[in-house]
PDB file of N, CA and C in Angstrom:
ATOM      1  N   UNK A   1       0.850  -1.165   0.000  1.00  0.00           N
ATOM      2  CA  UNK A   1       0.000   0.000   0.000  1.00  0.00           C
ATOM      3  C   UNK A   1       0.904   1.238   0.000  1.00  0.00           C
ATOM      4  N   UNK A   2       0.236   2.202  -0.727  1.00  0.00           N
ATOM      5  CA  UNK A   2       1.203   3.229  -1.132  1.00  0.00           C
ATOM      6  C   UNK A   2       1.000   4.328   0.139  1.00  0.00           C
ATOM      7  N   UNK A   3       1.959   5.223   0.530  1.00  0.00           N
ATOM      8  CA  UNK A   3       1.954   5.819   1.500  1.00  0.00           C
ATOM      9  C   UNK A   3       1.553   7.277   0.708  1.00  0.00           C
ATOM     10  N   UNK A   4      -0.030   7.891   1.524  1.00  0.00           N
ATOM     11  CA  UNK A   4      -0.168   8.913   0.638  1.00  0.00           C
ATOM     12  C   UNK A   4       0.633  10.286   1.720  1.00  0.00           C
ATOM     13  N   UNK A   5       0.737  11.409   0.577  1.00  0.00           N
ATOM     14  CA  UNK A   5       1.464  12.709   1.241  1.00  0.00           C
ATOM     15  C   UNK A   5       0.641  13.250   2.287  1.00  0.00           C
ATOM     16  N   UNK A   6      -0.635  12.923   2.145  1.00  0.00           N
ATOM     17  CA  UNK A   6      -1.657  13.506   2.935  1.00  0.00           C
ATOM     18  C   UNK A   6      -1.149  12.302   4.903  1.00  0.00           C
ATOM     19  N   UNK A   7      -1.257  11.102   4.525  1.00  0.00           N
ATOM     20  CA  UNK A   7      -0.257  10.092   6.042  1.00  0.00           C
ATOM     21  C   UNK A   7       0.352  10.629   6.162  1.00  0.00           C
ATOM     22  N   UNK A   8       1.781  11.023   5.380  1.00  0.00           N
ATOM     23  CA  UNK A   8       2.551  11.266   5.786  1.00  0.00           C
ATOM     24  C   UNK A   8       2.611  12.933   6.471  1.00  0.00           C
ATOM     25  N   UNK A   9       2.117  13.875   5.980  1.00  0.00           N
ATOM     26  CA  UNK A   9       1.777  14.969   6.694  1.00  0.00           C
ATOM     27  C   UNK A   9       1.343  14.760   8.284  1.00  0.00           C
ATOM     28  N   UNK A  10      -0.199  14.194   8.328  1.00  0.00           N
ATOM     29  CA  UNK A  10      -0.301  13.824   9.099  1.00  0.00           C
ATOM     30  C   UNK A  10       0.712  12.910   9.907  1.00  0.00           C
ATOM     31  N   UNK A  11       1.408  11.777  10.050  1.00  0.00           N
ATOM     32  CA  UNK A  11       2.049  11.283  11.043  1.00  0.00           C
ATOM     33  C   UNK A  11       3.355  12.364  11.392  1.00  0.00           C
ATOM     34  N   UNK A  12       3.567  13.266  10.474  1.00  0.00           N
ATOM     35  CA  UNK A  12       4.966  13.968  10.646  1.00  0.00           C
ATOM     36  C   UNK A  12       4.478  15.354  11.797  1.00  0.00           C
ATOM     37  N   UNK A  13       2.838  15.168  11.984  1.00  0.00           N
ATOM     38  CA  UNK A  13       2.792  16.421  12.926  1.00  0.00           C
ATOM     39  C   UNK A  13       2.747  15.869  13.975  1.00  0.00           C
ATOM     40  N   UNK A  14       2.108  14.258  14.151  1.00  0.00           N
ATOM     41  CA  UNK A  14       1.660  13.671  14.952  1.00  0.00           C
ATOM     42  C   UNK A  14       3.656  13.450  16.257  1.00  0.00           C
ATOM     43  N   UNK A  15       4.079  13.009  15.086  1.00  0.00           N
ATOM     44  CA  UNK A  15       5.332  12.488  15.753  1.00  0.00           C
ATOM     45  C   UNK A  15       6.274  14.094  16.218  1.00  0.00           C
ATOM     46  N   UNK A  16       6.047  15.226  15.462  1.00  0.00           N
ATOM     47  CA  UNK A  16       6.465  16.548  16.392  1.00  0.00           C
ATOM     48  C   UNK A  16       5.847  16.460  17.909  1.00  0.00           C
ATOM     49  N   UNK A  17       4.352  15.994  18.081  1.00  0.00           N
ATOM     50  CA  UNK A  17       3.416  16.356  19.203  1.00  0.00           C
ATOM     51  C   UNK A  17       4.142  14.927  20.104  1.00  0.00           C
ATOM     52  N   UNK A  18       4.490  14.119  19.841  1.00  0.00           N
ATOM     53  CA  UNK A  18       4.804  13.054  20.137  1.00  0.00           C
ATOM     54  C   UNK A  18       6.076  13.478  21.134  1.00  0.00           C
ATOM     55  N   UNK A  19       7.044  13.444  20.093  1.00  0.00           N
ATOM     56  CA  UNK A  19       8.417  13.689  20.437  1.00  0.00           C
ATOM     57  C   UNK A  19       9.090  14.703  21.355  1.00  0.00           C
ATOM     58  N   UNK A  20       7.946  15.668  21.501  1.00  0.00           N
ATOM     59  CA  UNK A  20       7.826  17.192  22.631  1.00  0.00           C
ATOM     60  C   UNK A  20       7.605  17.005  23.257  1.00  0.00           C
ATOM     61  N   UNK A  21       6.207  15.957  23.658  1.00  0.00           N
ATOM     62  CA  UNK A  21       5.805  15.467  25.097  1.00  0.00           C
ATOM     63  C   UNK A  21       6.353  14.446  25.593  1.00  0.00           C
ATOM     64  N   UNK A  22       6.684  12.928  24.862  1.00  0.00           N
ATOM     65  CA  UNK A  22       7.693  11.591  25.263  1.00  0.00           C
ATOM     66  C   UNK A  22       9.164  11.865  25.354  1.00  0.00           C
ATOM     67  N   UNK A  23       9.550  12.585  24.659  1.00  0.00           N
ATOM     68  CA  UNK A  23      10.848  12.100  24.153  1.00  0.00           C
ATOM     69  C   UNK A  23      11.552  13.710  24.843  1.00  0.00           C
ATOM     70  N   UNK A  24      11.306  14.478  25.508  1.00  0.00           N
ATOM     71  CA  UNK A  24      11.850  15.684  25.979  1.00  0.00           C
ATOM     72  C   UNK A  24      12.923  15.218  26.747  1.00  0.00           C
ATOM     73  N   UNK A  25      12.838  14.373  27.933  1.00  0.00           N
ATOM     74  CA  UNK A  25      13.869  14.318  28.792  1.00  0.00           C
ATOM     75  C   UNK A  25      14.299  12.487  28.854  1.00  0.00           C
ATOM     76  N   UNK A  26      14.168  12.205  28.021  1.00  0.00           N
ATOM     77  CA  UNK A  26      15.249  10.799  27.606  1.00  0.00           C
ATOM     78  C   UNK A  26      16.078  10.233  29.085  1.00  0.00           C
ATOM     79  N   UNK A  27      15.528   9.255  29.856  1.00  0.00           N
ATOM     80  CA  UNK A  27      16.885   8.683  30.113  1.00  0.00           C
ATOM     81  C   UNK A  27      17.766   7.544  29.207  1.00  0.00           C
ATOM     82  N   UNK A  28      19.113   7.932  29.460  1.00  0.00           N
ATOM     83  CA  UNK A  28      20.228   7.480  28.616  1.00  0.00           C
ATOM     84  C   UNK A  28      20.843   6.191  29.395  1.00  0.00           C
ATOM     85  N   UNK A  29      20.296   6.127  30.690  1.00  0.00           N
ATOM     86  CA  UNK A  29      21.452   5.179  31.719  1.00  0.00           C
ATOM     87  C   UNK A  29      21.628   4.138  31.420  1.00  0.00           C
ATOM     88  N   UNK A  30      20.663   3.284  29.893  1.00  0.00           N
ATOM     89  CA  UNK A  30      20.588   1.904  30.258  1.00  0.00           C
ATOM     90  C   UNK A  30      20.510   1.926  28.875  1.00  0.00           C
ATOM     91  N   UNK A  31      20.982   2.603  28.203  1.00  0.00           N
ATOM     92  CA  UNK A  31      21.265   2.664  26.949  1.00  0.00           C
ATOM     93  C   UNK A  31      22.221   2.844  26.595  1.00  0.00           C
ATOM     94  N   UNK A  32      22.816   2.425  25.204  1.00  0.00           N
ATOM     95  CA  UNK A  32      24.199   2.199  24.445  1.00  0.00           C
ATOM     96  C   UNK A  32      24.585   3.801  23.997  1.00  0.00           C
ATOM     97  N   UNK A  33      23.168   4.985  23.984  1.00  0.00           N
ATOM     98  CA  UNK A  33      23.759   5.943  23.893  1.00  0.00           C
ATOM     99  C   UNK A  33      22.441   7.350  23.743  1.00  0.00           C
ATOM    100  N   UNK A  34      22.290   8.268  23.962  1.00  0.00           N
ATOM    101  CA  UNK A  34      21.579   9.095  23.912  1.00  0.00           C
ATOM    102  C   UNK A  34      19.966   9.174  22.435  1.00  0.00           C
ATOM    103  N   UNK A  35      21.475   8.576  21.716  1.00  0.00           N
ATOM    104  CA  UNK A  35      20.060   8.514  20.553  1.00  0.00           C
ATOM    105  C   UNK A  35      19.631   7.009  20.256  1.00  0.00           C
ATOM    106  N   UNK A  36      20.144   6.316  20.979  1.00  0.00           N
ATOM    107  CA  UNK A  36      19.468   4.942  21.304  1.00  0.00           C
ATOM    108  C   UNK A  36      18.389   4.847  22.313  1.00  0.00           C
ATOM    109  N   UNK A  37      18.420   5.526  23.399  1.00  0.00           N
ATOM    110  CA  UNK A  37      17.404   5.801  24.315  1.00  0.00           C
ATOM    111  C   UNK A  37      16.265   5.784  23.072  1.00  0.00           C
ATOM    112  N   UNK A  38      16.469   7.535  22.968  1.00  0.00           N
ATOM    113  CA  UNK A  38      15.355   8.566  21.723  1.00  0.00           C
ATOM    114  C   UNK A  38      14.739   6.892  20.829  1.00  0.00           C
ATOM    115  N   UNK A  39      15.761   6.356  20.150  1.00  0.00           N
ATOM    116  CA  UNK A  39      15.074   5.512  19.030  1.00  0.00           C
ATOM    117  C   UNK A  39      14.056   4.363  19.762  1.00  0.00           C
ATOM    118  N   UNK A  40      14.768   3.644  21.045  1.00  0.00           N
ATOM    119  CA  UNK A  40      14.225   2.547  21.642  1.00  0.00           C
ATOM    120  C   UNK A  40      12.745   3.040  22.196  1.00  0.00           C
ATOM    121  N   UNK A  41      12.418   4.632  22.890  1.00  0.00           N
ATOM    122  CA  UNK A  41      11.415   5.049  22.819  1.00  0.00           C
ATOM    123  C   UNK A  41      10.633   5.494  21.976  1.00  0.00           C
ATOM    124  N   UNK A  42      10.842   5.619  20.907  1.00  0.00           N
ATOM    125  CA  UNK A  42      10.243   6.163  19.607  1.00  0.00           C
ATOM    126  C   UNK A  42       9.525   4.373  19.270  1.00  0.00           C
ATOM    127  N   UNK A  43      10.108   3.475  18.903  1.00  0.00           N
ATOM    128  CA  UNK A  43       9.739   2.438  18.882  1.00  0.00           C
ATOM    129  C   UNK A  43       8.570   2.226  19.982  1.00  0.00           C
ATOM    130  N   UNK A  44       9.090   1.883  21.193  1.00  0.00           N
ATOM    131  CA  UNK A  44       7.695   1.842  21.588  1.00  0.00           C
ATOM    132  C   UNK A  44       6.476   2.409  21.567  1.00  0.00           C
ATOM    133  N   UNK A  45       6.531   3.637  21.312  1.00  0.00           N
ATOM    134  CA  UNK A  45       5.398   4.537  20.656  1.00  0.00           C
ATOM    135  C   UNK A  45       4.831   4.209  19.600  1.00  0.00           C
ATOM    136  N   UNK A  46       5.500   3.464  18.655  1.00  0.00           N
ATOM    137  CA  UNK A  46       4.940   2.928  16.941  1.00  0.00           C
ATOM    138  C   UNK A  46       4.636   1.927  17.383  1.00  0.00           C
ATOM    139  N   UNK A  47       4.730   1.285  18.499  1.00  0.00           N
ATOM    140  CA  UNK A  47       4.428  -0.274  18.496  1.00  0.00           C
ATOM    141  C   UNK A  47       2.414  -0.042  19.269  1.00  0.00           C
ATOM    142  N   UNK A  48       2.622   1.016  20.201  1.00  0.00           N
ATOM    143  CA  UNK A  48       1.222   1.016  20.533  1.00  0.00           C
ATOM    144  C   UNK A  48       0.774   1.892  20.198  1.00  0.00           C
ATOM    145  N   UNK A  49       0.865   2.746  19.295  1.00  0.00           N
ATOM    146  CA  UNK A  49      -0.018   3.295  18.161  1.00  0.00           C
ATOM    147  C   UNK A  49      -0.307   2.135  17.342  1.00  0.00           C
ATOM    148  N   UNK A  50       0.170   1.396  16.802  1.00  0.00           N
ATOM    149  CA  UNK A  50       0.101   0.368  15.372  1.00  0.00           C
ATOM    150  C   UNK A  50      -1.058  -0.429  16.268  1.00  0.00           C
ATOM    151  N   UNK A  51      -0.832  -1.142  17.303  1.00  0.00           N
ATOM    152  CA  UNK A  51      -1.787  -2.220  18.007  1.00  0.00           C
ATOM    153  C   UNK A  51      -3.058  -1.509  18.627  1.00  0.00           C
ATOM    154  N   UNK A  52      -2.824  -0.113  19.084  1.00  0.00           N
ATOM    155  CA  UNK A  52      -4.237   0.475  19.252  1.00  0.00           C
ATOM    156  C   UNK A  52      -4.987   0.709  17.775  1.00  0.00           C
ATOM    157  N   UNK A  53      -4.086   0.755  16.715  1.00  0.00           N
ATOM    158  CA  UNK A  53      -5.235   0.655  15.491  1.00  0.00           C
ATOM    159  C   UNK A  53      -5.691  -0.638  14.563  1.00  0.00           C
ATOM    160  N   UNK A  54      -4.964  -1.722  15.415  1.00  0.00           N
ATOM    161  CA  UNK A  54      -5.367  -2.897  14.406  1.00  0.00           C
ATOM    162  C   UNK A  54      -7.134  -3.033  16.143  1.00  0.00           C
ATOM    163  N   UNK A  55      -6.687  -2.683  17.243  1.00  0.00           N
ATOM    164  CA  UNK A  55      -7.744  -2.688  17.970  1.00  0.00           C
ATOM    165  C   UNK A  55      -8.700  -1.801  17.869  1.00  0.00           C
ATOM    166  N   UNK A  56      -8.628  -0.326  17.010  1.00  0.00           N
ATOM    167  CA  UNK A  56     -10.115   0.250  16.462  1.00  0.00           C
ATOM    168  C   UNK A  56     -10.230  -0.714  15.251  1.00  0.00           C
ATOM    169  N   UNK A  57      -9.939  -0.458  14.962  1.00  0.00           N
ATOM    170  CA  UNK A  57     -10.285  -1.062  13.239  1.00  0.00           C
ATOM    171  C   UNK A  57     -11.260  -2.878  13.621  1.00  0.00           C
ATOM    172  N   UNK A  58     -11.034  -3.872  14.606  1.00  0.00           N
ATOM    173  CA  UNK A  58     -11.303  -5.032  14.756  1.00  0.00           C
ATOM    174  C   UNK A  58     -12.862  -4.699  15.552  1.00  0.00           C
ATOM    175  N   UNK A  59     -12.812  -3.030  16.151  1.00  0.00           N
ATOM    176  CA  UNK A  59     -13.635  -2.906  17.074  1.00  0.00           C
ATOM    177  C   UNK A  59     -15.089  -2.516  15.998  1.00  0.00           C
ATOM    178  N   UNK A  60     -14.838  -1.747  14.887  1.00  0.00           N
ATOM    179  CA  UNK A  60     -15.589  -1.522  13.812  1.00  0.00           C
ATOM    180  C   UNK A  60     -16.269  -2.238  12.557  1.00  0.00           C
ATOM    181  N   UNK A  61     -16.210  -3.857  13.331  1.00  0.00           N
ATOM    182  CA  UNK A  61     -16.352  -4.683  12.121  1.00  0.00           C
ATOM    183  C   UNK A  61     -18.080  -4.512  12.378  1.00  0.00           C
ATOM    184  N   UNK A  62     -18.409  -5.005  10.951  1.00  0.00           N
ATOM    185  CA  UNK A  62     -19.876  -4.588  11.198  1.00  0.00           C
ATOM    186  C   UNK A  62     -20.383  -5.801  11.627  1.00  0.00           C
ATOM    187  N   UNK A  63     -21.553  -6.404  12.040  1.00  0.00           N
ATOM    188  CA  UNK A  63     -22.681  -6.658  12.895  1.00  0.00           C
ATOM    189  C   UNK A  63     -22.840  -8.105  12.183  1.00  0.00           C
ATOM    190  N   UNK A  64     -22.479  -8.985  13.195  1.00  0.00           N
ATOM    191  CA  UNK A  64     -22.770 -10.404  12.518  1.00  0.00           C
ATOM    192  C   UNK A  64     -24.263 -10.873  12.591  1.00  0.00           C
ATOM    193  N   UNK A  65     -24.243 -12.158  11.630  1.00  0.00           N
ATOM    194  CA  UNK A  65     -24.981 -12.831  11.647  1.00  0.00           C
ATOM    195  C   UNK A  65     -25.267 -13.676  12.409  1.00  0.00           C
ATOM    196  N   UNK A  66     -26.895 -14.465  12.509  1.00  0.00           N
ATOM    197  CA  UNK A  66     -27.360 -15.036  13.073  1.00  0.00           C
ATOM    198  C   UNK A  66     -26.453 -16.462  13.610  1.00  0.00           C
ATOM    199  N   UNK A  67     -26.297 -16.974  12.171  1.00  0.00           N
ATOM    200  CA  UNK A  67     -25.476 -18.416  12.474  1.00  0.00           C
ATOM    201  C   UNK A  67     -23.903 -17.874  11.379  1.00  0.00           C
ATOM    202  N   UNK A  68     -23.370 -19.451  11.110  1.00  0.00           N
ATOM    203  CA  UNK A  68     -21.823 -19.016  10.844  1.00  0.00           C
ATOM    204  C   UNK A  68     -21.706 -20.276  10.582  1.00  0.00           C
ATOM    205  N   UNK A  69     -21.255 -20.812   9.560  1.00  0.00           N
ATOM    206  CA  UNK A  69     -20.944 -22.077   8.991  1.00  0.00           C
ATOM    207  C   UNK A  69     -19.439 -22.585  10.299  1.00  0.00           C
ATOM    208  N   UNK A  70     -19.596 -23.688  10.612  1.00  0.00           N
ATOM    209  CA  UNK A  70     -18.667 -24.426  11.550  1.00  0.00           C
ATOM    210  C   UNK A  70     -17.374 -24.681  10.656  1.00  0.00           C
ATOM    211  N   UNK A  71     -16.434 -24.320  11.085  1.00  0.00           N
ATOM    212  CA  UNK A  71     -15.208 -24.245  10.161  1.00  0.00           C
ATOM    213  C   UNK A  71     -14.393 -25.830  10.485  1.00  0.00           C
ATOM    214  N   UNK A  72     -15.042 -26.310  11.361  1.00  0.00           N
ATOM    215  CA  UNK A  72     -14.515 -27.807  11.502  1.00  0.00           C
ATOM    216  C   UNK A  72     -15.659 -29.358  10.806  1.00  0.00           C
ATOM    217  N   UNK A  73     -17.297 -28.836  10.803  1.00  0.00           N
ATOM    218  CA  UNK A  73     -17.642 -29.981  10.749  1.00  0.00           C
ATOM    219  C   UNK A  73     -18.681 -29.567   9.723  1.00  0.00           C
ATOM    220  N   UNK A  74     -18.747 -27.906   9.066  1.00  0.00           N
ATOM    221  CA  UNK A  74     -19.304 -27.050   8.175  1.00  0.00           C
ATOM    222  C   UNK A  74     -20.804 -27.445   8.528  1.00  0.00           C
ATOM    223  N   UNK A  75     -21.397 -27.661   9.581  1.00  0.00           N
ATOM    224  CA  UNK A  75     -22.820 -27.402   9.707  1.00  0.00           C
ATOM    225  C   UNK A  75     -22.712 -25.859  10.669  1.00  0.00           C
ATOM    226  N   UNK A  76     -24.096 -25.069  10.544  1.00  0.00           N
ATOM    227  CA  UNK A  76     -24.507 -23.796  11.102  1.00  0.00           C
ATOM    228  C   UNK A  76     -24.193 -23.843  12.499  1.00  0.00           C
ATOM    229  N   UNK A  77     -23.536 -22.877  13.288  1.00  0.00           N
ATOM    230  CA  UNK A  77     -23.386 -22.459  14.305  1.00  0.00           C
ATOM    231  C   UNK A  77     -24.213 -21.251  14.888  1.00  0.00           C
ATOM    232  N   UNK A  78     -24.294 -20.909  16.078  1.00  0.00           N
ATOM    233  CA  UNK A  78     -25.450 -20.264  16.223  1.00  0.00           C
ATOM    234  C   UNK A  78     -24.516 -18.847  17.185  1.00  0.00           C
ATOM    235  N   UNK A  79     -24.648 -17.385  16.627  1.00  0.00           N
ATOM    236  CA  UNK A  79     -24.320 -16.350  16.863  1.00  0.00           C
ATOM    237  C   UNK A  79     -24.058 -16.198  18.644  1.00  0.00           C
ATOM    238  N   UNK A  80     -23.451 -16.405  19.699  1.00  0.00           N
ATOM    239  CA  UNK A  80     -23.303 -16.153  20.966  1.00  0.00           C
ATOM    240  C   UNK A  80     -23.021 -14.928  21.230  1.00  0.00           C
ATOM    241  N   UNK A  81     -22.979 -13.657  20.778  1.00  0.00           N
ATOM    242  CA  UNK A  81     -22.665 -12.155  20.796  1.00  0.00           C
ATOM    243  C   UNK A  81     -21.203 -11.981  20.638  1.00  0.00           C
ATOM    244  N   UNK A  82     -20.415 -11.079  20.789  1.00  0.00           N
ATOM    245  CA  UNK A  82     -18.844 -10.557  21.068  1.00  0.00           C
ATOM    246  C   UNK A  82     -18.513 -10.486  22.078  1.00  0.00           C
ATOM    247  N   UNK A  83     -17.173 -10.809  21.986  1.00  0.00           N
ATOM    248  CA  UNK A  83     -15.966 -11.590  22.533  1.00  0.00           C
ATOM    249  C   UNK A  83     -14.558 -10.619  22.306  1.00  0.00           C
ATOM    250  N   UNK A  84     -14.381 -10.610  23.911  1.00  0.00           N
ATOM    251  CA  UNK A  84     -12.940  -9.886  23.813  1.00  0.00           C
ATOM    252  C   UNK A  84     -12.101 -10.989  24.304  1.00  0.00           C
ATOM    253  N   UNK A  85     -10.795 -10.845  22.856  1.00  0.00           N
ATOM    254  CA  UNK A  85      -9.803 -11.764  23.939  1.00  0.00           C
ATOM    255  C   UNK A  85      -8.444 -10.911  22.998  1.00  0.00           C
ATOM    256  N   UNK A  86      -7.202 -11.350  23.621  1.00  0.00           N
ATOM    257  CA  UNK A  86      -5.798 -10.908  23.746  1.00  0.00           C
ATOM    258  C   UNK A  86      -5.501 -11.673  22.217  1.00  0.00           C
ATOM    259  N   UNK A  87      -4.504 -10.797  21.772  1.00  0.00           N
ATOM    260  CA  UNK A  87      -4.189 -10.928  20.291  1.00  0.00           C
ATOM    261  C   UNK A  87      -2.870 -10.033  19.917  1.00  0.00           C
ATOM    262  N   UNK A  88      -1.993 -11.240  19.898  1.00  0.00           N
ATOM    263  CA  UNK A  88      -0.542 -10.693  20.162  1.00  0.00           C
ATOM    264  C   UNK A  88      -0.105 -10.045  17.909  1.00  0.00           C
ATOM    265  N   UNK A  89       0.149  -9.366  17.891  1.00  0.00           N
ATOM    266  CA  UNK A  89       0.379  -8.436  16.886  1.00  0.00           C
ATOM    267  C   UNK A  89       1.875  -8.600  16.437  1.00  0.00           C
ATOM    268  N   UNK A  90       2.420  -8.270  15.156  1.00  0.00           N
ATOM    269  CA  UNK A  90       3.532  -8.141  14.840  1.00  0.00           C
ATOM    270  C   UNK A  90       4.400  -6.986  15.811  1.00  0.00           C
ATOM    271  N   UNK A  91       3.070  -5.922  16.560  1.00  0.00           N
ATOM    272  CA  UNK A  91       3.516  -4.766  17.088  1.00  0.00           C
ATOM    273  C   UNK A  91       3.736  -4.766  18.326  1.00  0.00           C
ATOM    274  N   UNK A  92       3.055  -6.188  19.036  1.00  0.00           N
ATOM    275  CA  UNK A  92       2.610  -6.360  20.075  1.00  0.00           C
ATOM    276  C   UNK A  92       1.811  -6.403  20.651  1.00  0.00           C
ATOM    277  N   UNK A  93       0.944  -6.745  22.193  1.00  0.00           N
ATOM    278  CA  UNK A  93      -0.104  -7.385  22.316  1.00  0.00           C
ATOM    279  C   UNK A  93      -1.345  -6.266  22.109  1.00  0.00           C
ATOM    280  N   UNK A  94      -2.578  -6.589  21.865  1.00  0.00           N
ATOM    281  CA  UNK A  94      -3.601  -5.726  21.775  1.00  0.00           C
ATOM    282  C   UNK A  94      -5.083  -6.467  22.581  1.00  0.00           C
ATOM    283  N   UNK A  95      -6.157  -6.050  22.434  1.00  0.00           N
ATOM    284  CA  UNK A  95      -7.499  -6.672  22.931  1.00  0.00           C
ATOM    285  C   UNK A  95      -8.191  -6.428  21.674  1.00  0.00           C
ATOM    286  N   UNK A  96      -9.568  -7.692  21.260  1.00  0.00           N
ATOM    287  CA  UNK A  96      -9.810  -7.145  20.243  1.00  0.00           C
ATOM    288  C   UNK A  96     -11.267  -7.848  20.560  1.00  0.00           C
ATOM    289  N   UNK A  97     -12.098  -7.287  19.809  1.00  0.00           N
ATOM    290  CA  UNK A  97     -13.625  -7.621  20.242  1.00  0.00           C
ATOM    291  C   UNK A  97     -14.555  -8.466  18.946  1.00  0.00           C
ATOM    292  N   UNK A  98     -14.616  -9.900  18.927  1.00  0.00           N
ATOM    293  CA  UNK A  98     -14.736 -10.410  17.916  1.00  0.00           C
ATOM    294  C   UNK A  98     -16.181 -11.416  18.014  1.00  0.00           C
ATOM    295  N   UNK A  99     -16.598 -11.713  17.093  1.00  0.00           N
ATOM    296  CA  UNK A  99     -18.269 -12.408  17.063  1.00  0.00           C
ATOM    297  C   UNK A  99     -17.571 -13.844  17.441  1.00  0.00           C
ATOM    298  N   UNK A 100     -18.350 -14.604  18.169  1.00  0.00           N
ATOM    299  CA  UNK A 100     -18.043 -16.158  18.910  1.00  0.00           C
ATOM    300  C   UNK A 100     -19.438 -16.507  18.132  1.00  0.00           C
ATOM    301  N   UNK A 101     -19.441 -17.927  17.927  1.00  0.00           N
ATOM    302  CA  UNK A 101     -20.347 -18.769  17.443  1.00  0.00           C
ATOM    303  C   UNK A 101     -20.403 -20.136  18.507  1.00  0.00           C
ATOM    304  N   UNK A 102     -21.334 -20.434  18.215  1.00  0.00           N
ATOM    305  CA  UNK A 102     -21.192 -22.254  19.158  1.00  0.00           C
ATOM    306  C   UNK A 102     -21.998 -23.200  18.160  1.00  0.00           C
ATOM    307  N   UNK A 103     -21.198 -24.209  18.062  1.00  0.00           N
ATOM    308  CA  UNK A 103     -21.714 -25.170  16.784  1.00  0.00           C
ATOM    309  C   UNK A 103     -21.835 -26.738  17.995  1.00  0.00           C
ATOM    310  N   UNK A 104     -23.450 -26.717  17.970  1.00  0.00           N
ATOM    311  CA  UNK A 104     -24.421 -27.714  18.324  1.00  0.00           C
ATOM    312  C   UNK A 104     -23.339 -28.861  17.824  1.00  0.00           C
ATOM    313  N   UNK A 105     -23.179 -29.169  16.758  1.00  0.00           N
ATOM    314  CA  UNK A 105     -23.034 -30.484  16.324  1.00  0.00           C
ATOM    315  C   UNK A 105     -21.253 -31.132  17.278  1.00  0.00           C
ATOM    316  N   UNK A 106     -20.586 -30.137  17.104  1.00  0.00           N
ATOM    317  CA  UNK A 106     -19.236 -29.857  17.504  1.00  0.00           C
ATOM    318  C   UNK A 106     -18.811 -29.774  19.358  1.00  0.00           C
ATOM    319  N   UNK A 107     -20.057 -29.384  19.579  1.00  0.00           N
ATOM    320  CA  UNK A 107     -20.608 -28.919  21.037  1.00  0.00           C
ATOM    321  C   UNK A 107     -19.364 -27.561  21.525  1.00  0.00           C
ATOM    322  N   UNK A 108     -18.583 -26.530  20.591  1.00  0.00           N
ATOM    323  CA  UNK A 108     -17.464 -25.729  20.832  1.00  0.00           C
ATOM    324  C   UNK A 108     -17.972 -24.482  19.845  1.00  0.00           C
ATOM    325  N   UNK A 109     -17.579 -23.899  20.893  1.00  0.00           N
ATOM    326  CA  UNK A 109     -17.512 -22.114  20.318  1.00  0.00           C
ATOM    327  C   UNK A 109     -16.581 -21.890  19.560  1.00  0.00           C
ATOM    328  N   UNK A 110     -16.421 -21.270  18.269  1.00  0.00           N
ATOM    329  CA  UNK A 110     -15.652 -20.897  16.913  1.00  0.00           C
ATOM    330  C   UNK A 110     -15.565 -19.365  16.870  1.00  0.00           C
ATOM    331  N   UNK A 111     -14.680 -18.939  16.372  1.00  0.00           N
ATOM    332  CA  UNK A 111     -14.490 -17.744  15.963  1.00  0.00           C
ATOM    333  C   UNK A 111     -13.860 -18.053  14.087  1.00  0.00           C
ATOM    334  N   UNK A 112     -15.034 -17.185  13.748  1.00  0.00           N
ATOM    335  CA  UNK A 112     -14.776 -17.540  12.018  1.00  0.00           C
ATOM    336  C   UNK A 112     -13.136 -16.988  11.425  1.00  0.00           C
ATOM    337  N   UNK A 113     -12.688 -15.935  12.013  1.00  0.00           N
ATOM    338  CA  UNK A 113     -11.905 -15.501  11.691  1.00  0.00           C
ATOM    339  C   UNK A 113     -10.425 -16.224  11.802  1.00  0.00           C
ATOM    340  N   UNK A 114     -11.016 -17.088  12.941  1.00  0.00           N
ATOM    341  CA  UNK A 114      -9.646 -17.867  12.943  1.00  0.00           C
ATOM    342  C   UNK A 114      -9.539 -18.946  11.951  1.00  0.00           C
ATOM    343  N   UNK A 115     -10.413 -19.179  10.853  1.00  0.00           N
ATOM    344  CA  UNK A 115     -10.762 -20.121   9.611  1.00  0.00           C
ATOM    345  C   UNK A 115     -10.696 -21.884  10.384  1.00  0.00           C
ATOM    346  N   UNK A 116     -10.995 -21.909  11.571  1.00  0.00           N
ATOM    347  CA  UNK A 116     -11.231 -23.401  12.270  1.00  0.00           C
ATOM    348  C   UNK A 116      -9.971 -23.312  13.465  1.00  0.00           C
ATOM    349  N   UNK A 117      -9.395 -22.488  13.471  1.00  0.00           N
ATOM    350  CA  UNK A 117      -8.199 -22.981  14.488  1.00  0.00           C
ATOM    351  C   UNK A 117      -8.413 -23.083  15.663  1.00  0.00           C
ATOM    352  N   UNK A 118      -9.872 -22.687  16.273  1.00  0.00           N
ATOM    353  CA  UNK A 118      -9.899 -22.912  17.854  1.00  0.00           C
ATOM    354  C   UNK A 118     -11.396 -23.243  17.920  1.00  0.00           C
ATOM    355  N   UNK A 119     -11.979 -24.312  16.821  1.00  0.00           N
ATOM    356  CA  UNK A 119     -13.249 -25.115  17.061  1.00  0.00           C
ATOM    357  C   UNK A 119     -12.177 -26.450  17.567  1.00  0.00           C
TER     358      UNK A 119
END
């Protein structure tokens, strides 16, 4: 995905507002060097920005259905509402709020998204 000028504007004001309020008084003590501190904290800042937005974005899925084909034994499962559980990220860990199913035949709750991995 192409990075438009309009992101990048935006993240370049975001990370001024960032870097004024986090990154003002750096400790260095446990770092290899002043701008290793700066970078090792800058990192953690991209890591929970990135995982607070894969957690809006999971929070905005639209509105499931009734049932949900069983990804282990493909008969209908029946809608049990949303489900928060822990969901470790390339960025690191996040919470994410996802539709659960329970398939009668299977007698186990599914989450479609995991394409069968925890029926």
């Amino acid at each position: 995905m192409a990075t438009t000028k309009r992101i990048e504007e935006r993240i370049a004001a975001m990370a001024r507002e960032l870097a004024e309020e986090e990154l003002g008084d750096v400790d260095d003590s446990n770092a290899l060097s002043w701008l290793d501190a700066v970078e090792t904290r800058a990192v953690e800042i991209s890591d929970m920005i990135a995982a607070e937005m894969v957690r809006q974005k999971a929070a905005t899925r639209p509105a499931e259905e009734d049932e949900s084909i069983c990804p282990q034994c493909g008969k209908l499962g029946r809608y049990q509402g949303q489900h928060e559980r822990p969901l470790i990220t390339r960025r690191g860990p996040t919470t994410i709020t996802e539709p659960k199913y329970y398939c009668p035949c299977c007698r186990k709750d599914f989450f479609p998204d995991d394409q069968g991995d925890r029926c």
